[in-house]
C-alpha atoms as a PDB file:
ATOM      1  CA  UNK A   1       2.412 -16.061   7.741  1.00  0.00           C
ATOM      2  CA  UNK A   2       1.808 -12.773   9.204  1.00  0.00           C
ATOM      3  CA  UNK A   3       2.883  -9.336   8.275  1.00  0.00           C
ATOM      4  CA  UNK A   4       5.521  -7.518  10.963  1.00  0.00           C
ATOM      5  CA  UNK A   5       5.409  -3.786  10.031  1.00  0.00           C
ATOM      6  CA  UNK A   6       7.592  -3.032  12.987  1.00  0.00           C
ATOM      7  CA  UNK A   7      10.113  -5.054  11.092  1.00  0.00           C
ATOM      8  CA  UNK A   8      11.612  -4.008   7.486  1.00  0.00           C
ATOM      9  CA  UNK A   9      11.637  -5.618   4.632  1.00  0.00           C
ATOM     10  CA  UNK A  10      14.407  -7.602   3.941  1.00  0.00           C
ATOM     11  CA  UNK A  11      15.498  -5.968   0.797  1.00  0.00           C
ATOM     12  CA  UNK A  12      15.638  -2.238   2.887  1.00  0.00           C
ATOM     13  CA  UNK A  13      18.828  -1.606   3.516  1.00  0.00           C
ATOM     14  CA  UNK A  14      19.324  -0.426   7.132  1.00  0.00           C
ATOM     15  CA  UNK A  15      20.052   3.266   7.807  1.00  0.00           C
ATOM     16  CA  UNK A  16      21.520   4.871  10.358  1.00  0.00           C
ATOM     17  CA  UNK A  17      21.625   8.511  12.018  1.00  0.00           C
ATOM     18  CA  UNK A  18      25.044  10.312  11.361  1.00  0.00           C
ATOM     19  CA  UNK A  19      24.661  11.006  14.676  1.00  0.00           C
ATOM     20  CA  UNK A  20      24.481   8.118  16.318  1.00  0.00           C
ATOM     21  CA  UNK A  21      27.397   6.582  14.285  1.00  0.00           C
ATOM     22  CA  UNK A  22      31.080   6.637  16.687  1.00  0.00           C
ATOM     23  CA  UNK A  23      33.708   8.986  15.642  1.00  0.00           C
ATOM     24  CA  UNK A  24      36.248   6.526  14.754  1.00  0.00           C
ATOM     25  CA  UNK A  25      33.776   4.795  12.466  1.00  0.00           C
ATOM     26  CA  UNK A  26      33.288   7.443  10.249  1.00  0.00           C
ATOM     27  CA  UNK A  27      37.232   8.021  10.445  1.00  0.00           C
ATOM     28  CA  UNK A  28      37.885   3.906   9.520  1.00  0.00           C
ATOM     29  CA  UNK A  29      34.697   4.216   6.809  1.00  0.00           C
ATOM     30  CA  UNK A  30      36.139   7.359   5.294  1.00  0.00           C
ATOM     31  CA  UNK A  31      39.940   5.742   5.174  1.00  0.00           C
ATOM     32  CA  UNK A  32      38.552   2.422   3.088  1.00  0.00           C
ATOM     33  CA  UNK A  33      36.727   4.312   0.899  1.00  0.00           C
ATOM     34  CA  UNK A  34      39.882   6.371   0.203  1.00  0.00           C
ATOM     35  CA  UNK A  35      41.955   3.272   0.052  1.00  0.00           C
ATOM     36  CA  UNK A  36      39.773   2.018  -2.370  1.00  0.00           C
ATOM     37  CA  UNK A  37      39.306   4.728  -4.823  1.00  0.00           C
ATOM     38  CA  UNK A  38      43.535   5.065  -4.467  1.00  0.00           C
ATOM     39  CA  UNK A  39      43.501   1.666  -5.350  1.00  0.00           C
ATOM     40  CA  UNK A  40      41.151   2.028  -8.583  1.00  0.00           C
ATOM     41  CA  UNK A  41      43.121   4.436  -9.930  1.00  0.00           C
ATOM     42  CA  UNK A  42      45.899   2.412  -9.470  1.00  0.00           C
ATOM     43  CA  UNK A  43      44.592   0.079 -11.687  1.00  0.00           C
ATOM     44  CA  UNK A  44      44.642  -2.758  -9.053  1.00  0.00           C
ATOM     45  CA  UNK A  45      41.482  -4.235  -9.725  1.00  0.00           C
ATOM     46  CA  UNK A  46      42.838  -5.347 -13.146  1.00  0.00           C
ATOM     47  CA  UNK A  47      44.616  -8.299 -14.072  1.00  0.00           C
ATOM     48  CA  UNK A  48      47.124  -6.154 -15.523  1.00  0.00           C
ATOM     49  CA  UNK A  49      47.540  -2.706 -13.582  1.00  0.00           C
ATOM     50  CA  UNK A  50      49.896  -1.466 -16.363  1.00  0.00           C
ATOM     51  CA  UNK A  51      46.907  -1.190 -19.201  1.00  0.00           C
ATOM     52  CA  UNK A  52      44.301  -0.499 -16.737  1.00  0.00           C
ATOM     53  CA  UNK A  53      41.654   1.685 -18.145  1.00  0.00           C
ATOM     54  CA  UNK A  54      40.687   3.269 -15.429  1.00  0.00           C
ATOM     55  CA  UNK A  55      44.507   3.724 -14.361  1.00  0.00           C
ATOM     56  CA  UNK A  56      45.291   7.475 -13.524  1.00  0.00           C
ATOM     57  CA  UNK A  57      48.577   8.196 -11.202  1.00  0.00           C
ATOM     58  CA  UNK A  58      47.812  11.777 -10.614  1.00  0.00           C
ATOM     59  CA  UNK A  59      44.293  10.600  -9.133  1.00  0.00           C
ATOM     60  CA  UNK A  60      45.178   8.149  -7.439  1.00  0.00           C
ATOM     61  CA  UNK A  61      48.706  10.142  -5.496  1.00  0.00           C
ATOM     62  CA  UNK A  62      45.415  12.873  -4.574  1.00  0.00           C
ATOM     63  CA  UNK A  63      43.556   9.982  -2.594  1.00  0.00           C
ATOM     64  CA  UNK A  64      46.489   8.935  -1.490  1.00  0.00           C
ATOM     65  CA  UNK A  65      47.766  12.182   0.163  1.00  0.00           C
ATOM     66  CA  UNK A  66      44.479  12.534   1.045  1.00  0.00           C
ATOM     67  CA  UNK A  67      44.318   9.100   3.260  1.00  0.00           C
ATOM     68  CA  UNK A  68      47.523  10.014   4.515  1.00  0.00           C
ATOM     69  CA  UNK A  69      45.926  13.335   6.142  1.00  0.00           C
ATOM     70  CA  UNK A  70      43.439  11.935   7.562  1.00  0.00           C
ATOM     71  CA  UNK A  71      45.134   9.332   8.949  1.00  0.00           C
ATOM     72  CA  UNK A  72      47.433  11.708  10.523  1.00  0.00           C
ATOM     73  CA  UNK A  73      45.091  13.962  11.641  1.00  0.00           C
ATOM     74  CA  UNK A  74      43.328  11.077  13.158  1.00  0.00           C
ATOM     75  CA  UNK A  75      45.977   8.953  14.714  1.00  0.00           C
ATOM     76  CA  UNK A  76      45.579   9.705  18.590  1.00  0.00           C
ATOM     77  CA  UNK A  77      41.720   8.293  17.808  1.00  0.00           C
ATOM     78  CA  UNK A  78      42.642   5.386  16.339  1.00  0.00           C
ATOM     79  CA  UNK A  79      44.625   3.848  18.523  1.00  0.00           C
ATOM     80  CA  UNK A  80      47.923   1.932  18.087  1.00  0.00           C
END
């Protein structure tokens, strides 16, 4: 077997210049990640939201008007 060093390893995890990354991907990236969090705090990722320890409403209505923002802000970009 021989050794590539043009090629990474494959436990490197790929990186990539902010600036060569499209607009509306770091729009969509930025909205999951929002989503997400909203949803944590929401307690969804337990089998019963209702005792969820990491449930907090306030949080989670933040993200959520946060998302919302951006999503507005963004919509023309987006697409329909």
């Amino acid at each position: 077997m021989t050794d590539n060093p043009a090629s990474p390893p494959a436990t490197e995890p790929r990186v990539r210049d902010l600036a060569d990354i499209p607009a509306v991907e770091v729009i969509t990236r930025a909205a999951v990640m929002l989503m997400s969090a909203a949803a944590e705090k929401l307690g969804l990722s337990d089998p019963d939201p209702a005792v969820a320890v990491h449930r907090d409403l306030d949080e989670a209505r933040r993200l959520i008007t946060a998302l919302a923002g951006l999503v507005t802000a963004s919509a023309e970009y987006l697409g329909p």
